[in-house]
Structure formats: structure tokens, C-alpha cells
N, C-alpha and C. Protein backbone atom coordinates (compact mmCIF):
# COMPACT_ATOMS: atom_id res chain seq x y z
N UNK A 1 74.54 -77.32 -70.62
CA UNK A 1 73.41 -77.18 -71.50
C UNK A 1 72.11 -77.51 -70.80
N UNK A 2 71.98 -78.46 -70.22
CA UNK A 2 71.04 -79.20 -69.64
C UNK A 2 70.52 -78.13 -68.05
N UNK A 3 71.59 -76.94 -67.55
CA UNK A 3 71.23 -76.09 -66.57
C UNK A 3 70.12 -74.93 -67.22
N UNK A 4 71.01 -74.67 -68.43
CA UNK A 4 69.98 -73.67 -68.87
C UNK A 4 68.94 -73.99 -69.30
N UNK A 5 68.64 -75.19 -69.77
CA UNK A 5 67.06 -75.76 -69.75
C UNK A 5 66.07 -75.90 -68.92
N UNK A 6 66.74 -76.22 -67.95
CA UNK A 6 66.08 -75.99 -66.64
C UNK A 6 65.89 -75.04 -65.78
N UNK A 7 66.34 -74.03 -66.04
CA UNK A 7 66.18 -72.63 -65.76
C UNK A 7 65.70 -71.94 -66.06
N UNK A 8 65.59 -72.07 -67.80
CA UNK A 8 64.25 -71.56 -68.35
C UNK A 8 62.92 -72.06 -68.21
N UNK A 9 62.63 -73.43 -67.67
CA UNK A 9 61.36 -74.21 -67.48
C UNK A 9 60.62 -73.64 -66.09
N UNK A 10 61.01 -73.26 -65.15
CA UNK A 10 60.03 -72.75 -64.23
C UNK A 10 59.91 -71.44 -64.53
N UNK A 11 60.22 -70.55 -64.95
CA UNK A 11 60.30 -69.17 -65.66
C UNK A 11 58.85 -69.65 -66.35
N UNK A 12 58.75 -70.32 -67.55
CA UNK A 12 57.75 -70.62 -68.23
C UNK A 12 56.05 -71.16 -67.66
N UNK A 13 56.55 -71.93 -66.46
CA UNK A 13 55.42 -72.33 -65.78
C UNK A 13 54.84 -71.40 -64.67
N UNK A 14 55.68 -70.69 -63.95
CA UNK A 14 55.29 -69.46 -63.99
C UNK A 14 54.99 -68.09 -64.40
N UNK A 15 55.33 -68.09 -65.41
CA UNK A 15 54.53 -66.94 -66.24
C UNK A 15 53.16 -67.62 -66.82
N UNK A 16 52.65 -69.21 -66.69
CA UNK A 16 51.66 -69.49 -66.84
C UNK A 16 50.79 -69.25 -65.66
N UNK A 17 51.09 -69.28 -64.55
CA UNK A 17 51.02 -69.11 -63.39
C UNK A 17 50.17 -67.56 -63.36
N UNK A 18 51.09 -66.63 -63.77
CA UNK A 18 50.78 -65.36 -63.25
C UNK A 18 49.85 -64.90 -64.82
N UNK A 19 49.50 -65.79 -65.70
CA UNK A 19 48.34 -65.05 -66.34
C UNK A 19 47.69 -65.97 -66.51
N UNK A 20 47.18 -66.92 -65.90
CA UNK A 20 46.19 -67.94 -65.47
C UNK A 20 45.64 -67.05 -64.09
N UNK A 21 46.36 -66.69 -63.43
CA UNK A 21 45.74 -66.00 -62.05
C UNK A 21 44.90 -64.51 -62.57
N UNK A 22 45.67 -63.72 -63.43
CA UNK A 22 45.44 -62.38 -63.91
C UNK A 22 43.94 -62.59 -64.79
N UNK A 23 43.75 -63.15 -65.48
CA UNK A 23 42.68 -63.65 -66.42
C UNK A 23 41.77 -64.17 -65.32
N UNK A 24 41.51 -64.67 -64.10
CA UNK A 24 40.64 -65.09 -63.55
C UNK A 24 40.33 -63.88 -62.23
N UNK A 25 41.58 -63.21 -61.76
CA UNK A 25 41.65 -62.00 -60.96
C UNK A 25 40.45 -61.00 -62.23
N UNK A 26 40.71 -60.58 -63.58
CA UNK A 26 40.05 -59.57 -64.39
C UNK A 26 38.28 -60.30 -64.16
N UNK A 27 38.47 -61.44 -64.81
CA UNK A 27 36.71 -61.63 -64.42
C UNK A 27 36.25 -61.89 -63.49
N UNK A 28 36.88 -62.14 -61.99
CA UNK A 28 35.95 -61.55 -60.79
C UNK A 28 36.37 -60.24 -60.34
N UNK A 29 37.07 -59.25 -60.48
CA UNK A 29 36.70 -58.05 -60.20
C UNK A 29 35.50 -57.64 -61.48
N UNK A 30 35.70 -58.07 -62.12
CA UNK A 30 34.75 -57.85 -63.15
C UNK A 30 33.11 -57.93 -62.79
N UNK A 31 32.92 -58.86 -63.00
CA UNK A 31 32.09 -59.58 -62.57
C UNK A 31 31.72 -58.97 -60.87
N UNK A 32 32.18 -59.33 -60.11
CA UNK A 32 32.17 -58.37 -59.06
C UNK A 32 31.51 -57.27 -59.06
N UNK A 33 32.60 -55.86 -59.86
CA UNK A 33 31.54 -54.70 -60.05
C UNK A 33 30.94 -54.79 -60.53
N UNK A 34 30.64 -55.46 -61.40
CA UNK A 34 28.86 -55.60 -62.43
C UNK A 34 27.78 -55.50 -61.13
N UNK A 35 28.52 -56.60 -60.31
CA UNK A 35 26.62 -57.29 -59.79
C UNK A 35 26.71 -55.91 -58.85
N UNK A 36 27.42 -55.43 -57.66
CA UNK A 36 27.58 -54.65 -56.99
C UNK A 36 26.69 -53.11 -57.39
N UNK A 37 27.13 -52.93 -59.11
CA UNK A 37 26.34 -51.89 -59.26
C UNK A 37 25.53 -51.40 -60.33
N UNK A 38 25.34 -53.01 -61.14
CA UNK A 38 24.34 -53.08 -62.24
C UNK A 38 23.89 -54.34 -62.31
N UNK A 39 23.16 -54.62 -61.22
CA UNK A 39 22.40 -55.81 -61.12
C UNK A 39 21.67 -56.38 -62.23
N UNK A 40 20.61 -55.29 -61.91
CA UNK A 40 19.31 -55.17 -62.63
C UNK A 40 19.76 -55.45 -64.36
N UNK A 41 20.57 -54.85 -65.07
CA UNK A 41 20.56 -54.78 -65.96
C UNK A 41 21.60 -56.31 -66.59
N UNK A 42 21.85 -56.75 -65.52
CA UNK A 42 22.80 -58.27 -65.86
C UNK A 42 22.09 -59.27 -66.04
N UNK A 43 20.72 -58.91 -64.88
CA UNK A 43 19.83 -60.10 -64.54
C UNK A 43 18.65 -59.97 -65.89
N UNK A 44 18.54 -58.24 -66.88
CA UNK A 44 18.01 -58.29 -67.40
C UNK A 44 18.60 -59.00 -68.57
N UNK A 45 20.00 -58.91 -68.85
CA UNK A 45 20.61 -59.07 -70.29
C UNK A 45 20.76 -60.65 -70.05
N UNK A 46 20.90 -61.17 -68.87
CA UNK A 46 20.93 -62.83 -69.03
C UNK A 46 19.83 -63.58 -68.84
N UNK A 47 18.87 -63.19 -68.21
CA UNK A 47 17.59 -63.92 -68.17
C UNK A 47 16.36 -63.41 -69.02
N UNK A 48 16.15 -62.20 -69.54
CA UNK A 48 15.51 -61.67 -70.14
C UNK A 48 14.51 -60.94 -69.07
N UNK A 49 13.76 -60.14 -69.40
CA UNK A 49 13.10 -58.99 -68.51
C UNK A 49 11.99 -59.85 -67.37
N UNK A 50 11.24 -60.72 -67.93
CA UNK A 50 10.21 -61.43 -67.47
C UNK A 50 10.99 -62.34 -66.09
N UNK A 51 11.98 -62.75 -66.04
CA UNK A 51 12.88 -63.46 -65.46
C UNK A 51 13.43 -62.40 -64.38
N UNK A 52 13.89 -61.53 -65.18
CA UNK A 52 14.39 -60.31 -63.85
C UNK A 52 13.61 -59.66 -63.48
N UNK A 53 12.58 -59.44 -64.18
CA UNK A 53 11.73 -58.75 -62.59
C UNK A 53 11.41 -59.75 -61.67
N UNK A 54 11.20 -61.19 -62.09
CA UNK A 54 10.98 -62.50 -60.75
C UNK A 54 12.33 -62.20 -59.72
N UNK A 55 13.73 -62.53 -60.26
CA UNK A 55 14.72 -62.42 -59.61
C UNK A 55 14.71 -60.93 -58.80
N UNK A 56 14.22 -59.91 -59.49
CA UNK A 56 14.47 -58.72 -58.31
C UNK A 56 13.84 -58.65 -57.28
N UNK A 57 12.57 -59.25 -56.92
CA UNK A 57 11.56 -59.58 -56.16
C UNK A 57 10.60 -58.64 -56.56
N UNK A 58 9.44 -58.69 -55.72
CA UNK A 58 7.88 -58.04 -55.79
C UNK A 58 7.60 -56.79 -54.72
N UNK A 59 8.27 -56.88 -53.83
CA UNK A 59 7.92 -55.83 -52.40
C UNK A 59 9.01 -54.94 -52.41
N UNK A 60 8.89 -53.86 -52.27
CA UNK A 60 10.39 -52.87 -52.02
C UNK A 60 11.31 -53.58 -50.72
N UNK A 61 10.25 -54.66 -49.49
CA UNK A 61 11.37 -55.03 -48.71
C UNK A 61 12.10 -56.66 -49.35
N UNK A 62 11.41 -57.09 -50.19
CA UNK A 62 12.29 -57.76 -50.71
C UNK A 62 13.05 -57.44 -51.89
N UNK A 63 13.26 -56.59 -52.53
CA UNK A 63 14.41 -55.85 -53.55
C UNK A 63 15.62 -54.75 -52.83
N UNK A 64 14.97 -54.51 -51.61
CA UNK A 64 15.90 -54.15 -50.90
C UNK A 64 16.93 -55.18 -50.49
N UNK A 65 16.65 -56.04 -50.13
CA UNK A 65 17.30 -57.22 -49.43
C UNK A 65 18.15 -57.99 -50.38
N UNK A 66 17.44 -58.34 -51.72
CA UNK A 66 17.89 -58.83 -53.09
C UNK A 66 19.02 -57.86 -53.19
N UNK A 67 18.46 -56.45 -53.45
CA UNK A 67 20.05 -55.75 -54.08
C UNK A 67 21.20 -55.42 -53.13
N UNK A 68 21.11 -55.79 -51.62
CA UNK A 68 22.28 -55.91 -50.66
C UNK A 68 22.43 -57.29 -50.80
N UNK A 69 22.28 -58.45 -51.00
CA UNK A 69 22.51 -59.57 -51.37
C UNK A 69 23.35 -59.47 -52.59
N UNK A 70 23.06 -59.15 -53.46
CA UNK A 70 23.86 -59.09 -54.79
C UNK A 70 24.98 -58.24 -54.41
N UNK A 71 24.90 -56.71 -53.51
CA UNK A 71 25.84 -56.17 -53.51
C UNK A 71 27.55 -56.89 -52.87
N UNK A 72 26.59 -57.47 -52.01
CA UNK A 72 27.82 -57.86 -50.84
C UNK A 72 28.19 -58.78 -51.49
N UNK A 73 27.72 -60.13 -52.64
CA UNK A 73 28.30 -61.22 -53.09
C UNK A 73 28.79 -60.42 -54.44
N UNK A 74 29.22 -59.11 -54.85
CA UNK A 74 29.74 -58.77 -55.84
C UNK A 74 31.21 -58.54 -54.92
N UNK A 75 30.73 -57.69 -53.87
CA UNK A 75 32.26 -57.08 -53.17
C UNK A 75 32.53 -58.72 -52.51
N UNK A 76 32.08 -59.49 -52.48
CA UNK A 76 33.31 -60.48 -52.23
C UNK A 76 34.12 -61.25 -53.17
N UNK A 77 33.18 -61.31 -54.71
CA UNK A 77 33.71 -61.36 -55.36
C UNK A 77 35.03 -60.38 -56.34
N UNK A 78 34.74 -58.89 -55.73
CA UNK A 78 35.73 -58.34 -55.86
C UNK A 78 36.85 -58.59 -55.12
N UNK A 79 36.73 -58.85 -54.06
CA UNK A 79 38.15 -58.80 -53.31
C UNK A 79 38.46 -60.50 -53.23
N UNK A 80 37.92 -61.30 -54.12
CA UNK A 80 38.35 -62.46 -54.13
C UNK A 80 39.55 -61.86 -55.80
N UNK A 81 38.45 -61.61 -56.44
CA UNK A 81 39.44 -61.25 -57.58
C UNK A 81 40.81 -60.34 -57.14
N UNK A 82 40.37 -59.62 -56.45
CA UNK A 82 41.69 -58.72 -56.15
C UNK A 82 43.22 -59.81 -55.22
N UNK A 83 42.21 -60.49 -54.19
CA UNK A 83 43.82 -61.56 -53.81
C UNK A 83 44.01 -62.73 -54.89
N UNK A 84 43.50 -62.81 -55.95
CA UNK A 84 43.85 -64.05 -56.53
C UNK A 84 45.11 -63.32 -57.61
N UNK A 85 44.66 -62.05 -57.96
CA UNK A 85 45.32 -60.56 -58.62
C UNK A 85 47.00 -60.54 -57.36
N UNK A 86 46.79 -61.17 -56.20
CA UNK A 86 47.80 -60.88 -55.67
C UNK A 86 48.79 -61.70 -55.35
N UNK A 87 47.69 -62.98 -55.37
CA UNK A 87 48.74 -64.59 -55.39
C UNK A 87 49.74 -64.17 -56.77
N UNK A 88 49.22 -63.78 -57.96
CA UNK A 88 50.01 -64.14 -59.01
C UNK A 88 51.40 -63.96 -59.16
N UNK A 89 51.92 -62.74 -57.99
CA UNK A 89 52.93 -62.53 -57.87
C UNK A 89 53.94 -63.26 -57.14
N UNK A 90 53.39 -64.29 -56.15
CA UNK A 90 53.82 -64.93 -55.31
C UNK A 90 54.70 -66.32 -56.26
N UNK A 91 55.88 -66.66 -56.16
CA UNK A 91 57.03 -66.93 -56.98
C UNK A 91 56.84 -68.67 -56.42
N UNK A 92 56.83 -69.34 -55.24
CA UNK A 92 56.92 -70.23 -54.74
C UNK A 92 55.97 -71.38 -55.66
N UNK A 93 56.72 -72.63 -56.49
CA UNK A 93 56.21 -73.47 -57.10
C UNK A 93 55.02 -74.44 -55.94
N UNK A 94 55.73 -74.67 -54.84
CA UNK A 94 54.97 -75.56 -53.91
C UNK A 94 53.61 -74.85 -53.82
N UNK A 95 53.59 -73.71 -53.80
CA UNK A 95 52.78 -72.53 -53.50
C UNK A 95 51.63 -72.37 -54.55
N UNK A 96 52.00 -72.49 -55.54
CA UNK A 96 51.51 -72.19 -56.84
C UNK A 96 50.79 -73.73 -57.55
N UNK A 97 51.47 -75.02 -56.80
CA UNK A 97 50.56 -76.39 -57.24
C UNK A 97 49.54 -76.48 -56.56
N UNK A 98 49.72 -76.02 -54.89
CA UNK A 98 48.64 -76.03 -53.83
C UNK A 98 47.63 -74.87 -54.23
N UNK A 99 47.48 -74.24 -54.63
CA UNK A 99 46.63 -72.64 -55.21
C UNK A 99 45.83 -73.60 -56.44
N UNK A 100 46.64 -73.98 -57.10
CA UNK A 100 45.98 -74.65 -58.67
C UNK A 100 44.98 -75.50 -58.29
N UNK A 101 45.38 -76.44 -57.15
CA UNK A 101 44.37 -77.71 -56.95
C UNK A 101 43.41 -77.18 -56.24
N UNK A 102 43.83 -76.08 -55.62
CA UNK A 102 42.47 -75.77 -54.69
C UNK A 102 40.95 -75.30 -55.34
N UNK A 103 41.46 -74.49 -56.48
CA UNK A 103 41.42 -73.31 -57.38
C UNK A 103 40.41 -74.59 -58.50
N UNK A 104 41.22 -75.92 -58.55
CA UNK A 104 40.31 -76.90 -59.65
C UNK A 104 39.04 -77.24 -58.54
N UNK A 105 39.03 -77.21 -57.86
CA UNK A 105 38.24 -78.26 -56.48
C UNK A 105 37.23 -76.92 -56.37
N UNK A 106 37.54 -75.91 -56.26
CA UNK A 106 36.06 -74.82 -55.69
C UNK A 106 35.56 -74.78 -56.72
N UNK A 107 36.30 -74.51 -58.74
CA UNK A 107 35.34 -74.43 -60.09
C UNK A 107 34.29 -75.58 -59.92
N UNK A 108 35.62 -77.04 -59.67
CA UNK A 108 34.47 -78.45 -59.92
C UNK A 108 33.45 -78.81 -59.00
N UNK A 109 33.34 -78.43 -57.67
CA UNK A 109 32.52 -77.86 -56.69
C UNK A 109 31.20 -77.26 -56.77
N UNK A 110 31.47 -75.78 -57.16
CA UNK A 110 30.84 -74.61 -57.57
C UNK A 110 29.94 -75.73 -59.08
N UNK A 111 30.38 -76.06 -60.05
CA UNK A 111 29.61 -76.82 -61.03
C UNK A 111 28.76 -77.69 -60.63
N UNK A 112 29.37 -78.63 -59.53
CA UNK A 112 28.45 -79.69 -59.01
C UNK A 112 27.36 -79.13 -58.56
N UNK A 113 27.03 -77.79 -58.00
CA UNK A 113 26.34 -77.09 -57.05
C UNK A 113 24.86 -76.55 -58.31
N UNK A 114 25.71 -76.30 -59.15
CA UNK A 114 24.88 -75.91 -60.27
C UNK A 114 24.20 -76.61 -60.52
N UNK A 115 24.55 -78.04 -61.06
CA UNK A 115 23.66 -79.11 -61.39
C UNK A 115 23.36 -79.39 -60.58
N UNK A 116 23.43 -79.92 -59.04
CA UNK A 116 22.51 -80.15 -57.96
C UNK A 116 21.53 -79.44 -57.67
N UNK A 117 21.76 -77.96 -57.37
CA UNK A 117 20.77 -77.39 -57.06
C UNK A 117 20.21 -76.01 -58.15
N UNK A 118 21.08 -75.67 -58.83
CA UNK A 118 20.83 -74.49 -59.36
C UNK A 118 19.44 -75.04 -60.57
N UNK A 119 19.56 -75.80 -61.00
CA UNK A 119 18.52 -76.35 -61.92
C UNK A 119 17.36 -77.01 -61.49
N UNK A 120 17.25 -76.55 -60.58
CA UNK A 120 15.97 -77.00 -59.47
C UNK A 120 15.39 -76.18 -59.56
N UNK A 121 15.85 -74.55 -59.49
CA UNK A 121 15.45 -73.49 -59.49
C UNK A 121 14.59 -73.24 -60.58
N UNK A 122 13.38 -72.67 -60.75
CA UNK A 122 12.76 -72.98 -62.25
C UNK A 122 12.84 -71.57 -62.79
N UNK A 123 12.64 -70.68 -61.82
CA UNK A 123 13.49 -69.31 -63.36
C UNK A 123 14.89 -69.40 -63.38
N UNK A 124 15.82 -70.18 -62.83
CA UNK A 124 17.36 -70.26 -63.51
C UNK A 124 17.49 -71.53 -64.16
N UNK A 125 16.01 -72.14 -64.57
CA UNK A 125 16.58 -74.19 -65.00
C UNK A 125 16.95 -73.42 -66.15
N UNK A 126 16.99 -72.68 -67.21
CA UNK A 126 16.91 -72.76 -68.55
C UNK A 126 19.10 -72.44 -68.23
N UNK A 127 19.32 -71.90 -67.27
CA UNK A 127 20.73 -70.81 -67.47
C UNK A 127 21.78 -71.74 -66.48
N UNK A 128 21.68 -72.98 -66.01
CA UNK A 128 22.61 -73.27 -65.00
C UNK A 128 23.65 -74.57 -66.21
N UNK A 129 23.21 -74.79 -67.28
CA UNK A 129 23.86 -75.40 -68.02
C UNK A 129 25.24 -74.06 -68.65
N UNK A 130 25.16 -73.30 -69.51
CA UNK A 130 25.85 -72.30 -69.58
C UNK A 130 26.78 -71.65 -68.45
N UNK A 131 26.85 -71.75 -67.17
CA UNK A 131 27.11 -71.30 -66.32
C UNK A 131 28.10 -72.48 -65.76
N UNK A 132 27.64 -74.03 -65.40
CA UNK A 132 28.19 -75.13 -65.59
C UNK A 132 29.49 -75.15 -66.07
N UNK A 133 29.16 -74.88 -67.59
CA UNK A 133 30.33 -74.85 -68.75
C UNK A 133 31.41 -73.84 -68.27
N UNK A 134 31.05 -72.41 -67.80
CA UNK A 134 32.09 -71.32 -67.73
C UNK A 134 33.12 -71.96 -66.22
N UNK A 135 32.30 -72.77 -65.50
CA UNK A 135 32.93 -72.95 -64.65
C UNK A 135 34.21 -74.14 -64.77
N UNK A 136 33.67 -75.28 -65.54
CA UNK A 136 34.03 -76.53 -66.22
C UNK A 136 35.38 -75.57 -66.84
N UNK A 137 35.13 -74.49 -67.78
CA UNK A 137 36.48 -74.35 -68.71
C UNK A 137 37.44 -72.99 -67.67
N UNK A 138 37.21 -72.79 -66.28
CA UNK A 138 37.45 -71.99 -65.64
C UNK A 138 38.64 -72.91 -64.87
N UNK A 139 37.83 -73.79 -64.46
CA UNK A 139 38.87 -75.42 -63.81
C UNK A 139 39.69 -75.83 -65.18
N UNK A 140 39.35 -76.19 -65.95
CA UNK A 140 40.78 -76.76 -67.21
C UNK A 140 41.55 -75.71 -67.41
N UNK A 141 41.47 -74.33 -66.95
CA UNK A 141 42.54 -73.78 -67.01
C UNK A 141 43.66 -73.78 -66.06
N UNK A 142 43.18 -74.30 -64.55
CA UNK A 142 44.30 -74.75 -63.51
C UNK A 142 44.55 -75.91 -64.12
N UNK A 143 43.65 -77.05 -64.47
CA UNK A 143 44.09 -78.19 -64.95
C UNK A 143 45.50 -78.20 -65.70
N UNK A 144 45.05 -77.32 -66.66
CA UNK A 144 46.23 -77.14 -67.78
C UNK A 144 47.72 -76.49 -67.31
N UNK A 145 46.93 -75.77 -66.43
CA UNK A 145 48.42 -75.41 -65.32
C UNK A 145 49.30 -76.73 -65.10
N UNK A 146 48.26 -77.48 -63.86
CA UNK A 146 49.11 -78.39 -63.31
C UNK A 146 49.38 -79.42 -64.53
N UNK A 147 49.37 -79.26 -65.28
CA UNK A 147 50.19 -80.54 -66.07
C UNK A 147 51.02 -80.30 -66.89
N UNK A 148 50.76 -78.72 -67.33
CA UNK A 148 52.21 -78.31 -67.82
C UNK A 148 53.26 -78.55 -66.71
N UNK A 149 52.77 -78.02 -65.58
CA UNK A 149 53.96 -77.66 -64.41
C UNK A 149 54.48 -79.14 -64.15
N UNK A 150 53.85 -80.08 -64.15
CA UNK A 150 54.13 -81.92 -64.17
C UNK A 150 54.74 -82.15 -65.30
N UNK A 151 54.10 -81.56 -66.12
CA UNK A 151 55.29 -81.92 -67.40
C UNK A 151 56.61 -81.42 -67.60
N UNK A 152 56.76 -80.31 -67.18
CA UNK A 152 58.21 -80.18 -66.63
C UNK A 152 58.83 -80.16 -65.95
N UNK A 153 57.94 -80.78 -64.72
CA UNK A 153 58.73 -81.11 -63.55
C UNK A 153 59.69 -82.37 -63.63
N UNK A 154 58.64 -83.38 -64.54
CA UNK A 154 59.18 -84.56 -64.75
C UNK A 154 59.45 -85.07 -66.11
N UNK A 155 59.82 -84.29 -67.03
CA UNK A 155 60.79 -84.03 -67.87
C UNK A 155 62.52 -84.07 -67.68
């Protein structure tokens, strides 16, 4: 009795596994192609127009430079989404605790970065709180990983 319980328990923590990865793989390819090829209209719908024309810059050689900046940090965010899209398949528990913690450490990171510096910035002070948060509930979702996966490890 006690085999088949345990046989069904990593089954379960990995299928948390592989749509904890899939859900975060969808919003950086997502996210990704947005910035890559609708900048303008992201920077308009989140900061409002007055804000994005500051962010696009003033000179054609600095909006040139701005929209290969955005492009290239979209395509890395695509192909970050695309291998995280590829870890999910990867079966190995050892594999899958080391991915989680890493995965909590760059969200809680990336947040610290926000409040250090992003709110310094005075056309993004009003937007680095909101952004903070997506990252904050981006990390409690590995969180929630690793403690299911602890909770039935040591169960």
C-alpha cells in the first residue's frame, strides 16, 4: 500500500514541476515577442503616452538604439522562455529542486533590483512597485514548488 503512495507522489510534484515551468516559459516568450515587436505600444499602454515618448527617446539616433535595445532584451527573453519551455520536460527531481532555487534567487534578485534602482528612475518611480509584486508572486510560485516537493519528500 504504502509503494503505491509513493509512486504516485513524485508523479504529482512533477506535474507541478512541468506547469510551473510552462506558465512561466508562456509569459516570457510572451512577453518577449511583445517588446521585440511592439514596443512602442507596451511602453504606451503601461506608462501612458507622455512617459513613452520620454522612454522612446528624442533623436532618431537614440530610438534607434532604444528599439535594438528592447529588441535584443525581448529575443533573450524569448529564448529564455523557450529553455525554461524545455527544462519542463526534464524528469530528474535533484534537477528540478536545483532549477526551483535558482529560479526563486533571480525573481528575488530581479525585485531587489527594482527597488534599488528601478525607483530611482523618475519616469518608471510611479511603475517599479507593480512590477516588484509580479516578480514577488513569480518566486512563490517556485517557492510553492519546493515545499510541496519537501512535503513529500518528507512525508
Amino acid at each position: 500500500m504504502s509503494s503505491s503512495s509513493s509512486s504516485a507522489s513524485p508523479s504529482s510534484s512533477s506535474s507541478a514541476f512541468v506547469v510551473i515551468c510552462l506558465l512561466h516559459s508562456v509569459i516570457a516568450i510572451g512577453s518577449g515577442a511583445l517588446m521585440m515587436f511592439h514596443m512602442k505600444e507596451i511602453y504606451t499602454f503601461t506608462h501612458g503616452v507622455e512617459t513613452a515618448t520620454k522612454l522612446l527617446g528624442s533623436t532618431p539616433h537614440d530610438q534607434l538604439l532604444i528599439r535594438t535595445s528592447d529588441s535584443f532584451s525581448g529575443l533573450l527573453l524569448f529564448a529564455i522562455g523557450f529553455l525554461v519551455f524545455m527544462v519542463s520536460f526534464v524528469r530528474d527531481k535533484d534537477f528540478q529542486f536545483f532549477f526551483a532555487k535558482g529560479c526563486t534567487i533571480l525573481h528575488v534578485f530581479t525585485a531587489i533590483w527594482r527597488v534599488w534602482f528601478e525607483r530611482r528612475v523618475e519616469d518608471l518611480a510611479w511603475d517599479w512597485l507593480r512590477q516588484t509584486v509580479g516578480d514577488i508572486l513569480l518566486s512563490l510560485s517556485w517557492v510553492f514548488f519546493l515545499v510541496y516537493s519537501w512535503r513529500e519528500k518528507y512525508d
